[in-house]
Protein backbone atom coordinates (compact mmCIF):
# COMPACT_ATOMS: atom_id res chain seq x y z
CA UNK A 1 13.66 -39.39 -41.61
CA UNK A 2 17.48 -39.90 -41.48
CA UNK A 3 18.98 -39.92 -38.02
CA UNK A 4 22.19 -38.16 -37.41
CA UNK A 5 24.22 -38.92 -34.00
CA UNK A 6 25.66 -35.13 -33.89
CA UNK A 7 27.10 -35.13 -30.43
CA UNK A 8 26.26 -31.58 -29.93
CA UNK A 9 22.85 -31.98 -30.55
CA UNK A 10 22.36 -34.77 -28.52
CA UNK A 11 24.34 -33.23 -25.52
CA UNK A 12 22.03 -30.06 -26.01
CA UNK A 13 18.73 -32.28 -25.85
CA UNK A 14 20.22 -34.22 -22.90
CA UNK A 15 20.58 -31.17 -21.00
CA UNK A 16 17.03 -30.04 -21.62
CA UNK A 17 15.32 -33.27 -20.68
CA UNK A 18 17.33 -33.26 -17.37
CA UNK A 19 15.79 -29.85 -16.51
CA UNK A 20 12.46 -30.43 -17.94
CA UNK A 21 12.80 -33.58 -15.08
CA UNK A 22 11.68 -35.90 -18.04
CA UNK A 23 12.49 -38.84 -15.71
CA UNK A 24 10.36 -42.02 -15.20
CA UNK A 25 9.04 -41.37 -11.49
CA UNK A 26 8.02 -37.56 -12.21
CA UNK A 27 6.19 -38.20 -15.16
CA UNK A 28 4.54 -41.46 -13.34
CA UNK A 29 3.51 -39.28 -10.61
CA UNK A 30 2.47 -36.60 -13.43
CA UNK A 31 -0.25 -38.99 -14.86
CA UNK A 32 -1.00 -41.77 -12.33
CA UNK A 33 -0.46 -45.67 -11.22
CA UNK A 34 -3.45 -46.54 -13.46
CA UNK A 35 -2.64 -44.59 -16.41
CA UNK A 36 0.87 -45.61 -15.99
CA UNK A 37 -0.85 -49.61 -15.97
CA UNK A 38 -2.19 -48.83 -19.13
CA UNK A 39 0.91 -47.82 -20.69
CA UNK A 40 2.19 -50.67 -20.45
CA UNK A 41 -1.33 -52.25 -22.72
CA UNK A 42 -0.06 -49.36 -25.41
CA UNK A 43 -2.89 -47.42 -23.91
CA UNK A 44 -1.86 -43.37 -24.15
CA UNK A 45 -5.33 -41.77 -23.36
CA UNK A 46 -5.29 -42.32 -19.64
CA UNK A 47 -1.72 -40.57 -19.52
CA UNK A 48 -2.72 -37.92 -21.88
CA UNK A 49 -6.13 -37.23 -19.61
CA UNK A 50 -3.49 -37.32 -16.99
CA UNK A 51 -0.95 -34.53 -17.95
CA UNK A 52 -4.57 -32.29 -19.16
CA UNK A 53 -4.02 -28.72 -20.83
CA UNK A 54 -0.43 -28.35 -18.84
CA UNK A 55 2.41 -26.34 -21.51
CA UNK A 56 5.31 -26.88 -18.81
CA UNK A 57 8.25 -28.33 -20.26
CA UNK A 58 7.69 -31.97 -18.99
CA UNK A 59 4.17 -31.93 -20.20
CA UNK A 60 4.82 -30.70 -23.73
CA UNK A 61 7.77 -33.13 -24.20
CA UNK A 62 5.74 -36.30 -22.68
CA UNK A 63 2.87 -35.82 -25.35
CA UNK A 64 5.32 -35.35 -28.23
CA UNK A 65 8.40 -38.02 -27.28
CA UNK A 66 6.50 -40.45 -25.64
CA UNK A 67 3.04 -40.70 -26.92
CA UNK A 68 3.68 -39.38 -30.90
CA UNK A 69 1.24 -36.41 -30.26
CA UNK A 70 2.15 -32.95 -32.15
CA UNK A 71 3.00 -30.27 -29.75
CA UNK A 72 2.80 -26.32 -30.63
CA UNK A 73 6.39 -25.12 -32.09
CA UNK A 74 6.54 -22.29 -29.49
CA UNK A 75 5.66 -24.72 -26.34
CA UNK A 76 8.68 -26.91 -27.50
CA UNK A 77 10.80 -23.93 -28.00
CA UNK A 78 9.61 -23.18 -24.12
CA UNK A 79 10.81 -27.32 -23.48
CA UNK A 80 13.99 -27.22 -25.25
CA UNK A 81 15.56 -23.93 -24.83
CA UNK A 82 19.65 -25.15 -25.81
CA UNK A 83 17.92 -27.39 -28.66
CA UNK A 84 14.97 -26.03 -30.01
CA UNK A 85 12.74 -27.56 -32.61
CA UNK A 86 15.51 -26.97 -35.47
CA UNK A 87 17.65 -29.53 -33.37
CA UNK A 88 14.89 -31.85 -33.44
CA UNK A 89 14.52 -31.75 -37.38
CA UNK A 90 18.77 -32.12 -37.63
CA UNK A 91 18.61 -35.13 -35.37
CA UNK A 92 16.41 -36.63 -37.27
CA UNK A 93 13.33 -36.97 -34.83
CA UNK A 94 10.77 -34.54 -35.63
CA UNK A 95 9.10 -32.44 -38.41
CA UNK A 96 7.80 -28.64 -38.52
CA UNK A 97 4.79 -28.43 -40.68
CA UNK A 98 3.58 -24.50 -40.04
CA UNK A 99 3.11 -23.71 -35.79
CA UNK A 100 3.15 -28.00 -35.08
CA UNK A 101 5.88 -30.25 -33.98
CA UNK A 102 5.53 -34.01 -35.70
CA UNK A 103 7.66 -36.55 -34.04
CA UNK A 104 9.28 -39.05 -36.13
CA UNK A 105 10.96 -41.19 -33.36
CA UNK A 106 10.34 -41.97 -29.72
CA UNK A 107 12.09 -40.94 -27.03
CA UNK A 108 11.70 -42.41 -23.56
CA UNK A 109 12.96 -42.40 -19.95
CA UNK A 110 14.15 -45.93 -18.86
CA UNK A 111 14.93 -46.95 -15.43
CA UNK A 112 16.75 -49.69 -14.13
CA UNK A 113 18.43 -51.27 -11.06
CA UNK A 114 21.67 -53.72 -10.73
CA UNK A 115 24.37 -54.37 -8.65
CA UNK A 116 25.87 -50.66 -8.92
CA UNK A 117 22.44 -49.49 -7.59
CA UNK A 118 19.47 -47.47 -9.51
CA UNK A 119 19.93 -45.31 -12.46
CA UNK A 120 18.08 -44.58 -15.89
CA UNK A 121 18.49 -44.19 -19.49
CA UNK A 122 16.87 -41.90 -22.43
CA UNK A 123 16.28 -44.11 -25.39
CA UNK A 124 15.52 -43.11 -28.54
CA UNK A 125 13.44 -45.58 -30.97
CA UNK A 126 11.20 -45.62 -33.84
CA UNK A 127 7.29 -44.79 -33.03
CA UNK A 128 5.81 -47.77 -31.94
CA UNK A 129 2.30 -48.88 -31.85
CA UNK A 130 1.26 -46.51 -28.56
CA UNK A 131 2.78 -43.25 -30.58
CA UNK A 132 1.16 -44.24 -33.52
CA UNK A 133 -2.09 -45.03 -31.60
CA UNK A 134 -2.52 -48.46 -33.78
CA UNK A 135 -1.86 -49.62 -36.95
CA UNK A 136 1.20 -51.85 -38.35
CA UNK A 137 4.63 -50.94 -38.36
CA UNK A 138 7.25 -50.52 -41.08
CA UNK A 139 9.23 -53.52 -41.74
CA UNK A 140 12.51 -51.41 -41.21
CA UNK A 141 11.42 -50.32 -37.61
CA UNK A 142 13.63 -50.05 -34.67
CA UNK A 143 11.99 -51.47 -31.54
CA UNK A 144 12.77 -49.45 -28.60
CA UNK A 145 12.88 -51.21 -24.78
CA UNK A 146 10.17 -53.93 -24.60
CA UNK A 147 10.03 -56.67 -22.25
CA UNK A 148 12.57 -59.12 -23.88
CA UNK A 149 15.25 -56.59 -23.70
CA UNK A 150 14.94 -55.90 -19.88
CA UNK A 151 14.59 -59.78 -19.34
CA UNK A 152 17.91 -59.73 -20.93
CA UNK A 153 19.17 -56.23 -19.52
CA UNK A 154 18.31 -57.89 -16.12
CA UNK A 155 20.11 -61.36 -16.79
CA UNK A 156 23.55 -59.53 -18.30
CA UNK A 157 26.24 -61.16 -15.71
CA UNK A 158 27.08 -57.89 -13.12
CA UNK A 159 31.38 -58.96 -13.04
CA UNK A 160 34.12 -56.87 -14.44
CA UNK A 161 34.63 -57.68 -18.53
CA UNK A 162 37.40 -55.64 -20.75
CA UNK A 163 35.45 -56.67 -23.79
CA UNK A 164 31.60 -57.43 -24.84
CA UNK A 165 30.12 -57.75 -28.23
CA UNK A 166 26.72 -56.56 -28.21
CA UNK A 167 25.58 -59.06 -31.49
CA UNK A 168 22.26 -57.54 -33.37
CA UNK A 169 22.52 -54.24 -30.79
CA UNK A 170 18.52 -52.50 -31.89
CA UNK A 171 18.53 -49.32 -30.19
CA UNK A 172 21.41 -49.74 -28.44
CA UNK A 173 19.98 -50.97 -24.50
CA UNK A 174 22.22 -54.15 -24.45
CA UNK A 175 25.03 -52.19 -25.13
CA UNK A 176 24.44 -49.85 -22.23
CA UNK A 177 23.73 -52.23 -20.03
CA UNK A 178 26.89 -53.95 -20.93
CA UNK A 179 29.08 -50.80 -20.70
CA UNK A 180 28.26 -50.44 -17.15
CA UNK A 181 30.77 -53.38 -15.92
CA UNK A 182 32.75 -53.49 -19.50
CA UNK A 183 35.76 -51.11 -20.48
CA UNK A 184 34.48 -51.15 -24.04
CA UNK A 185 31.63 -52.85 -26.09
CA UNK A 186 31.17 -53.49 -29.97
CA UNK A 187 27.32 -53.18 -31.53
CA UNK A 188 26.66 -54.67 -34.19
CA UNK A 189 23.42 -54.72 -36.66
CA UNK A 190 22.05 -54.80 -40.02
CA UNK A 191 20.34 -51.72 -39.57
CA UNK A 192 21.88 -48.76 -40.46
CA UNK A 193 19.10 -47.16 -38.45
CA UNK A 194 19.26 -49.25 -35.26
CA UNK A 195 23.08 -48.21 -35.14
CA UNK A 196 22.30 -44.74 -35.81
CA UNK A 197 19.74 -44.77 -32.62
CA UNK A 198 22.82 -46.89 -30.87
CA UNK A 199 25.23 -44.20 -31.20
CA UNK A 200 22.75 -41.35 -30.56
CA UNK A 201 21.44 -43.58 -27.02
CA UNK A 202 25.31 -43.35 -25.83
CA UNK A 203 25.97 -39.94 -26.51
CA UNK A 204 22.49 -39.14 -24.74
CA UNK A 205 23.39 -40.89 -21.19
CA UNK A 206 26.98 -39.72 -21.83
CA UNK A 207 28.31 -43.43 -21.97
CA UNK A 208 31.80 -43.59 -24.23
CA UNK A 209 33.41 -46.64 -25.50
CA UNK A 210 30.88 -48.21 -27.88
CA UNK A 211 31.83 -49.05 -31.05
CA UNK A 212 29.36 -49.63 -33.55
CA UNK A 213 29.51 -52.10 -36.54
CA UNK A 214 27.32 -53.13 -39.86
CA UNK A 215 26.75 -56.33 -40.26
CA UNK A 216 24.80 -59.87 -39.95
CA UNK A 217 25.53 -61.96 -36.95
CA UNK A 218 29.43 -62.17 -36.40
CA UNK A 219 30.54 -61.03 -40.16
CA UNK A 220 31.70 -57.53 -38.36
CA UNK A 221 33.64 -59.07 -36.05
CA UNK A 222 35.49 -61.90 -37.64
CA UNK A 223 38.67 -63.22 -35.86
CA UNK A 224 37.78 -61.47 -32.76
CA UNK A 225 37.28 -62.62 -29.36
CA UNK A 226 35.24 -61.41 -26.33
CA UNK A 227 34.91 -61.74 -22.55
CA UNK A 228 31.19 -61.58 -22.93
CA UNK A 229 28.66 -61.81 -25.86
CA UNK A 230 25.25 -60.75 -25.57
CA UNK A 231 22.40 -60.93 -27.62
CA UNK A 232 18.45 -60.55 -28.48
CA UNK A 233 18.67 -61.88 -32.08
CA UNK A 234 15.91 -61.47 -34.23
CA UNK A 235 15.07 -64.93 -33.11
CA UNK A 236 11.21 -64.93 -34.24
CA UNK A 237 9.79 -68.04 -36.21
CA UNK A 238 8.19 -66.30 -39.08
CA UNK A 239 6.49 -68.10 -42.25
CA UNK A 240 8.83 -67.55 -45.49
CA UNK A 241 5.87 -66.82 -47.65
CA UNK A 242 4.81 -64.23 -50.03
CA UNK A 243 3.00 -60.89 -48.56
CA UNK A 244 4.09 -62.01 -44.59
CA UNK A 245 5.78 -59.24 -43.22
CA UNK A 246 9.69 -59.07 -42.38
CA UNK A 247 10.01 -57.32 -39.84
CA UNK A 248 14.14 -56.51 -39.25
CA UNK A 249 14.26 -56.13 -35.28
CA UNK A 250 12.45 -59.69 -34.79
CA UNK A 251 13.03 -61.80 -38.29
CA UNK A 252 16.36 -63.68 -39.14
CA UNK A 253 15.51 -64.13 -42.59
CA UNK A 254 15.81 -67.73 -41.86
CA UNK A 255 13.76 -71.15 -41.66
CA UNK A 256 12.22 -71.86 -38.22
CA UNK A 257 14.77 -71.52 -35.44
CA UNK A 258 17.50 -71.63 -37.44
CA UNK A 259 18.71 -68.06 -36.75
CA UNK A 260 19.08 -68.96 -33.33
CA UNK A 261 20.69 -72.42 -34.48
CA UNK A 262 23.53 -70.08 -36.19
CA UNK A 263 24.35 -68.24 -33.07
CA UNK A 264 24.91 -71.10 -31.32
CA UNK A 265 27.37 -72.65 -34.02
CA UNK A 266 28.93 -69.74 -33.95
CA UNK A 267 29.51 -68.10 -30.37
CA UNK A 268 31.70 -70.28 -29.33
CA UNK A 269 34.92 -69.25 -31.76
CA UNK A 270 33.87 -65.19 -30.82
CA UNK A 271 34.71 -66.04 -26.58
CA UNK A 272 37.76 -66.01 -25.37
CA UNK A 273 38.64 -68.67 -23.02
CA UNK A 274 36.02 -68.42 -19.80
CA UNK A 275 34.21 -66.25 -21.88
CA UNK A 276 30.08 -66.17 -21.53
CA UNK A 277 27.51 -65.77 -24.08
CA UNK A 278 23.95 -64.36 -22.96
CA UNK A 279 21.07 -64.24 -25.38
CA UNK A 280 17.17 -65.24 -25.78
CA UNK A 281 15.96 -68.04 -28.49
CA UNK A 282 12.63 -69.59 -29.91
CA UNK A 283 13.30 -73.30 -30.56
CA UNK A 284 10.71 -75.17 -31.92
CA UNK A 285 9.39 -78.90 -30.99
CA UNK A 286 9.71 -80.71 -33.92
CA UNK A 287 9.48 -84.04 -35.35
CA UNK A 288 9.14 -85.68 -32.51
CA UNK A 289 12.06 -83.71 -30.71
CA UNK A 290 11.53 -81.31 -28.08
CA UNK A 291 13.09 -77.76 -28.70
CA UNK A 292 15.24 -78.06 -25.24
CA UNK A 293 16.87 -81.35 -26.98
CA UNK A 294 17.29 -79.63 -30.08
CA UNK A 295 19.44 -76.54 -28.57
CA UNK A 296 21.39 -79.51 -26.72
CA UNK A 297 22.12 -81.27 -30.16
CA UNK A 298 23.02 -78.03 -31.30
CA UNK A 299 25.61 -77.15 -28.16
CA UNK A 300 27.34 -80.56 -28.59
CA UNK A 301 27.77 -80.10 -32.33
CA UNK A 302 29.98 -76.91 -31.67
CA UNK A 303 33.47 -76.97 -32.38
CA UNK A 304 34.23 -75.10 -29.44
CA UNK A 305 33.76 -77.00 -26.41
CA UNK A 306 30.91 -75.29 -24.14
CA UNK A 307 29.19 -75.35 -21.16
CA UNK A 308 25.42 -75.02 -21.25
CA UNK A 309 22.48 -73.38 -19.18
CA UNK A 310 19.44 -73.07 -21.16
CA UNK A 311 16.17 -72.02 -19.42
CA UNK A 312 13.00 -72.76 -21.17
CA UNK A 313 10.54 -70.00 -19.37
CA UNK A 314 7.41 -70.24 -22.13
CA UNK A 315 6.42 -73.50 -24.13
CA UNK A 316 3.43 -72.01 -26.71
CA UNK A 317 1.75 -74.17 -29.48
CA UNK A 318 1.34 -73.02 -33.01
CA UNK A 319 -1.61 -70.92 -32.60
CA UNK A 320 -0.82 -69.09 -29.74
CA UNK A 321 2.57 -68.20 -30.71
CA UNK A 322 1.50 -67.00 -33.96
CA UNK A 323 -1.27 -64.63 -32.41
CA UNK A 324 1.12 -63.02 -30.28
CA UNK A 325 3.25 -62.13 -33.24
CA UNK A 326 1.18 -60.74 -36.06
CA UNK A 327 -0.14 -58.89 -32.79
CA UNK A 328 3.24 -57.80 -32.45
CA UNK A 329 3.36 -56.33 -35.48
CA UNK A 330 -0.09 -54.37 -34.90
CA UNK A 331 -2.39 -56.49 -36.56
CA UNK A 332 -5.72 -56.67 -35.01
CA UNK A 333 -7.53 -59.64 -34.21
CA UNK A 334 -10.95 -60.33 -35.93
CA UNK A 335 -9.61 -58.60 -39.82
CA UNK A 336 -9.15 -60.03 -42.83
CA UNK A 337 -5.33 -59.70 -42.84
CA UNK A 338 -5.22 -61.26 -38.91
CA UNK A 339 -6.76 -64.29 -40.77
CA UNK A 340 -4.45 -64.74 -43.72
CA UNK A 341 -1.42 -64.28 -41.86
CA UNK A 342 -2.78 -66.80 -39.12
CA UNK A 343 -3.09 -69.10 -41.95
CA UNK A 344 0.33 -68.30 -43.16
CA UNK A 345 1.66 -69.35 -40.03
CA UNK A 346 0.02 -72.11 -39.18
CA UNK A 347 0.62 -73.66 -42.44
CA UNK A 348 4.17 -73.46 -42.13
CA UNK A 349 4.56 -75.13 -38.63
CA UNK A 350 2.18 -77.62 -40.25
CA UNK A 351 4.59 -78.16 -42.84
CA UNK A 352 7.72 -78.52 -40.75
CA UNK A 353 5.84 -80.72 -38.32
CA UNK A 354 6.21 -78.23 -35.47
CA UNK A 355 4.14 -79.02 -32.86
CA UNK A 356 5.23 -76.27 -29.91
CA UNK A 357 7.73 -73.15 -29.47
CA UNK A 358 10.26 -72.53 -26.65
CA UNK A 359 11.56 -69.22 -25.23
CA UNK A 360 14.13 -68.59 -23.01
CA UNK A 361 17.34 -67.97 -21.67
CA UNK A 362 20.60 -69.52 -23.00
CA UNK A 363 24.01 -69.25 -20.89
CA UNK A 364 27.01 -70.45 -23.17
CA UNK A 365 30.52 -70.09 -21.88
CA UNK A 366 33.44 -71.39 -23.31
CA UNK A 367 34.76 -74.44 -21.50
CA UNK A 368 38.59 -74.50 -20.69
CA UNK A 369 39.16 -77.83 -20.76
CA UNK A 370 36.28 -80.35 -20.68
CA UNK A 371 32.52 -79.01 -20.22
CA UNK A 372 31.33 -79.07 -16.77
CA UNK A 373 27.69 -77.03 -17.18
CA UNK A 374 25.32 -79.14 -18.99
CA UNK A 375 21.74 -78.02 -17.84
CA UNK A 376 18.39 -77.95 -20.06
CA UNK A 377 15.47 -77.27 -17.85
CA UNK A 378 12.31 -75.66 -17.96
CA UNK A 379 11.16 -72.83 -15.26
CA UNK A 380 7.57 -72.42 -15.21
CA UNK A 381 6.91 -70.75 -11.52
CA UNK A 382 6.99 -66.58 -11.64
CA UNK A 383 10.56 -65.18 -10.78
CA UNK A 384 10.59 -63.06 -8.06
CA UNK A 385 12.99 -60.04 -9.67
CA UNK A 386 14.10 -61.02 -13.47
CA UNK A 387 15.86 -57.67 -12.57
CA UNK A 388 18.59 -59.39 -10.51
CA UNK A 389 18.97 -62.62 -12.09
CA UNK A 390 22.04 -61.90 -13.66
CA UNK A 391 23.70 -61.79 -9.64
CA UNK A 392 21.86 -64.61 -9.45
CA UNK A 393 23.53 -66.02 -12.27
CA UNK A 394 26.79 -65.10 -11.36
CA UNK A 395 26.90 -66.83 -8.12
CA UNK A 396 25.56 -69.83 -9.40
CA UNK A 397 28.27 -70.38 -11.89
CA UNK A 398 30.48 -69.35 -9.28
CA UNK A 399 29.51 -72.06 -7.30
CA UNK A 400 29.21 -74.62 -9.71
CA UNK A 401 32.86 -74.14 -10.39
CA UNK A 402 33.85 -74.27 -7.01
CA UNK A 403 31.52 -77.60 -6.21
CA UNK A 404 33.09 -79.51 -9.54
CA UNK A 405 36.54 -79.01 -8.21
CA UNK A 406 35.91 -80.49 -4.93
CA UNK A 407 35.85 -84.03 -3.73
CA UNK A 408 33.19 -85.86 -1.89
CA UNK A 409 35.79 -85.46 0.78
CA UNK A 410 36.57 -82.09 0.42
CA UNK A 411 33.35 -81.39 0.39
CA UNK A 412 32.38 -83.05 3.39
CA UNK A 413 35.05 -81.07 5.23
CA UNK A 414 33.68 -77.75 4.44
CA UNK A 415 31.20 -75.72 6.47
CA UNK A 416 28.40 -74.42 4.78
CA UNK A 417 25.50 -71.30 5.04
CA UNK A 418 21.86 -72.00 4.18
CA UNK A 419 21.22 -68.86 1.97
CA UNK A 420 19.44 -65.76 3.92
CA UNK A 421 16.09 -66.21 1.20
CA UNK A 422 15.62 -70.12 2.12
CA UNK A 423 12.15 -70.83 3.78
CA UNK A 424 11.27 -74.57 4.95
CA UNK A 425 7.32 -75.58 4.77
CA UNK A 426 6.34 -78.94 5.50
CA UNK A 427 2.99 -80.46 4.69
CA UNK A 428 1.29 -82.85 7.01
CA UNK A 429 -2.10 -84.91 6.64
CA UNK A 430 -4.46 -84.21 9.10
CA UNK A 431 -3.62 -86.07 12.38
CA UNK A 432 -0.29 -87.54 11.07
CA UNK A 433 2.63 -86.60 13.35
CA UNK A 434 5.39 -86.62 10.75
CA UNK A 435 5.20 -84.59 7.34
CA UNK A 436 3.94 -85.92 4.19
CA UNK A 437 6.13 -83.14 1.97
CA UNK A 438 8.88 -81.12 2.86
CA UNK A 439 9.88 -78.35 0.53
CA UNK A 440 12.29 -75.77 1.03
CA UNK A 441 11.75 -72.52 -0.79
CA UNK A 442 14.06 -70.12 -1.99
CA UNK A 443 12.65 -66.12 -1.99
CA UNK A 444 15.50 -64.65 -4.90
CA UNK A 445 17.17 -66.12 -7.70
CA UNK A 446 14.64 -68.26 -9.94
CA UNK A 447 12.33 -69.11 -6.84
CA UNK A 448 12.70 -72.72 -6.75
CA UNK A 449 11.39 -74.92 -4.41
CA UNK A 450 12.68 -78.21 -3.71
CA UNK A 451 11.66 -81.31 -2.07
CA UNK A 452 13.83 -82.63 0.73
CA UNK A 453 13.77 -85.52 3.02
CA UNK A 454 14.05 -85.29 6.73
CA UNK A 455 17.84 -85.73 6.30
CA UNK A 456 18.25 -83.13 3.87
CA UNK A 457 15.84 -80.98 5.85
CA UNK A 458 17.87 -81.30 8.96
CA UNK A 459 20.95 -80.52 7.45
CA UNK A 460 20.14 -77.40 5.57
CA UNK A 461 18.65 -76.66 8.81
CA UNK A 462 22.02 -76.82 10.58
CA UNK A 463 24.13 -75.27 8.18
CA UNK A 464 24.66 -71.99 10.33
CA UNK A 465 29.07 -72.28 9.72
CA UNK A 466 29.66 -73.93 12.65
CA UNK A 467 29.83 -78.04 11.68
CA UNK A 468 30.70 -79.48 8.81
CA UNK A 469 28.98 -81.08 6.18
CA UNK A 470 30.66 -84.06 7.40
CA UNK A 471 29.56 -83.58 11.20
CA UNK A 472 26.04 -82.83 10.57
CA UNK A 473 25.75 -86.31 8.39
CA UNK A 474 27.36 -88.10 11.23
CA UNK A 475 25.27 -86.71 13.82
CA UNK A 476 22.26 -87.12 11.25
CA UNK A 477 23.51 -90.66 10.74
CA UNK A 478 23.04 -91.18 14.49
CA UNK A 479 20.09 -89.77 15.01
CA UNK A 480 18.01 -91.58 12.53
CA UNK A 481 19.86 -94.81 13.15
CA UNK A 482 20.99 -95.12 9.42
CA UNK A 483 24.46 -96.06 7.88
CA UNK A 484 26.55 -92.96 7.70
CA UNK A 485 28.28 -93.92 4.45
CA UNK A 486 24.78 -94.92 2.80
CA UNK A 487 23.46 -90.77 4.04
CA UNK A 488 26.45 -89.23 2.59
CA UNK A 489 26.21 -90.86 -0.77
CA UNK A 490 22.07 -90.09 -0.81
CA UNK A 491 23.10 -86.20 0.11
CA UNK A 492 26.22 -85.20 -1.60
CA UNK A 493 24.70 -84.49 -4.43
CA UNK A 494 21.54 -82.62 -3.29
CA UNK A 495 24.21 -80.60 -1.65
CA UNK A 496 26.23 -79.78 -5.13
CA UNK A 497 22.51 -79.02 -6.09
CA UNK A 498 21.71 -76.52 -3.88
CA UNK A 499 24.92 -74.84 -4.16
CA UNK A 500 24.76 -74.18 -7.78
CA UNK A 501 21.01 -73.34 -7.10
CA UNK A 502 21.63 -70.81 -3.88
CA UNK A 503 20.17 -72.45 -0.89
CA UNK A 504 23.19 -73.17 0.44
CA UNK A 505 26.11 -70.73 0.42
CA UNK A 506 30.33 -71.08 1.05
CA UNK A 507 31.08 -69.95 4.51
């Protein structure tokens, strides 16, 4: 059905679902923790068991928004009193076939948390699998909020921007997200569709100021330059053969991991100076080459000089990253078509000597003067909140900036914090009186853990604001009977280290 964005309409519908308390929490407590678990495996029975034979407004509109199920035309009369079903037909998201109300789209309560404190979204998107109760989806589909757009909801950088180009914008989440800290944002998208559900979103949580554009990668926005760019590109590696779906919120149209390739090449001209660039990739291991080197190849090649934080958080092989695709796209397991798209895709890696996929996180900003920020690494321990990385984020680069402009000297003339979060544990054989390991644990930010020496140990450990970095190495020097210059040359840099990681804070 075509969507129309008619402001009206959507203020109408807004102000029914706020009465009808069609929020996350009441409708969680309306069907259960376990149902609500199941959700989240596209199960809808438990939820549906769960709300029973109730007609109340919040009822009637769960079964028909968020689980696809046809509701009675005079219960959602009863829901939508300002709206009414004829609003749903004009916006595009329902049909009325006799005394039934078909849904055409989804629409969902979505909360989140950052640094402003809680609040929550309705987001309209195409019926997904749990709506449809199975089957595949159209190739044109509009993906509403799945677990790669909070991961990158939750890493957008929570500081002030005046401009932020939401690049390949789906239903609109990035851009709303974004909005929240930026005085305007541009969307952009091939989909006519995923704009359409873009502008209706905004108008919906009554957020003004984005701009939406048609258009592949940065054609809509040529000669223009942003504080921040964000992203979840279509980045998905799929085989370009005959009868393999396309799907348009997840395929680039393009060879292997060269979608993600092109946004790299081409971020860097779209920031202004300072400017950051947040999005999520697939790189493939290829040839030889693993994917983290080939997204470093591909940073260095940039006109644009950048600096560089790529996080590798999954590393799959062929076989399990093509399952969890064509089961992305609602093909079962164990059918006929499961098997020849399997084969599709494993022939194609085959081909192109891919051996493994990446995914993860990649933090460009552009340099003003030479790069400083060159990290590739791989993060394979959970995260305690993905929610708050983006503070996370912040500081670090915060800190890095402040570290590279300081000399050893400077540095050592400082007085420093050991972060609130940091926990020490040291590991011991049995009977030995000194520690085998000691590793110092951080509770936020990525949860690293890091192995320190009994000089390192001991000066985290007195890092209360007090001393110096330079006093506690002298009395450290002292106490272990070693050469003070040889101790400040073996720490100074685990201190830069866990600066930019956030064990150890600026007084």
């Amino acid at each position: 059905m075509v969507l129309t964005s008619d402001p009206d309409l959507c203020r109408s519908l807004a102000a029914d679902l706020a009465d009808a308390d069609f929020r996350s929490e009441p409708l969680r407590a309306a069907w259960g923790v376990d149902a609500d678990t199941a959700i989240g495996r596209t199960l809808r029975t438990p939820a549906l068991r769960g709300l029973g034979s109730r007609t109340d407004p919040q009822a009637v509109l769960a079964r028909l928004l968020i689980f696809g199920v046809a509701q009675q035309v005079s219960h959602v009369e009863d829901a939508l009193p300002r709206t009414g079903s004829a609003g749903l037909v004009s916006l595009g998201f329902a049909a009325v076939d006799g005394h039934a109300v078909t849904p055409s789209v989804t629409l969902r309560p979505q909360s989140f948390h950052d640094e402003r404190g809680p609040g929550e979204w309705w987001i309209a998107a195409d019926l997904d699998e749990l709506a449809l109760g199975g089957g595949t989806l159209a190739e044109d589909y509009v993906l509403g909020v799945g677990g790669a757009s909070l991961t990158l909801a939750g890493l957008q950088l929570p500081t002030p921007a005046h401009r932020v180009l939401d690049l390949g914008t789906g239903c609109g989440v990035q851009a709303l997200r974004a909005r929240r800290y930026a005085d305007e944002v541009v969307a952009t998208d091939i989909s006519e569709r995923a704009l359409a559900f873009t502008q209706i979103n905004a108008v919906l949580d009554g957020t003004s100021h984005i701009e939406t554009r048609h258009g592949s990668l940065f054609e809509p926005v040529a000669g223009e330059t942003f504080d921040r760019i964000v992203s979840n590109p279509p980045f998905v590696i799929t085989p370009r053969a005959s009868g393999v779906p396309a799907y348009e919120y997840r395929d680039g149209g393009l060879v292997g991991d060269a979608l993600v390739a092109q946004v790299v090449a081409g971020v860097g001209a779209h920031l202004a100076p300072g400017g950051v660039a947040q999005f999520l990739g697939n790189w493939e291991t290829t040839g030889g080459t693993s994917g983290l080197d080939r997204i470093r190849a591909w940073v260095e090649a940039s006109d644009i000089p950048l600096d560089a934080w790529v996080v590798e958080r999954e590393h799959l092989n062929p076989i399990e990253y093509s399952e969890m695709w064509i089961r992305d796209g609602g093909t079962a397991p164990g059918t006929p078509e499961h098997d020849r798209l399997l084969t599709a895709w494993l022939d194609d890696f085959e081909a192109r000597d891919v051996t493994a996929v990446g995914f993860g996180y990649v933090l460009l900003r552009r340099a003003e003067g030479e790069p400083t920020l060159a990290r590739y690494e791989q993060i394979r321990q959970p995260i305690p909140s993905e929610s708050s990385l983006g503070s996370h984020l912040a500081q670090a680069l915060a800190a890095h900036d402040a570290q590279a402009r300081l000399s050893d000297d400077q540095l050592c003339a400082l007085s420093l914090h050991a972060a609130a979060d940091v926990t020490e544990a040291r590991h011991h054989t049995p009977g030995a009186e000194n520690p085998t390991v000691i590793e110092l644990r951080q509770g936020g930010g990525f949860g690293r853990s890091f192995h320190a020496d009994p000089a390192l140990a001991g000066l985290v450990g007195a890092c209360d604001g007090d001393l110096s970095i330079g006093q506690i190495i002298g009395a450290l020097a002292q106490l272990l009977e070693v050469e003070e210059p040889a101790l400040r040359a073996s720490l100074l840099p685990a201190i830069r280290s866990l600066l930019v990681d956030g064990f150890l804070r600026f007084a």
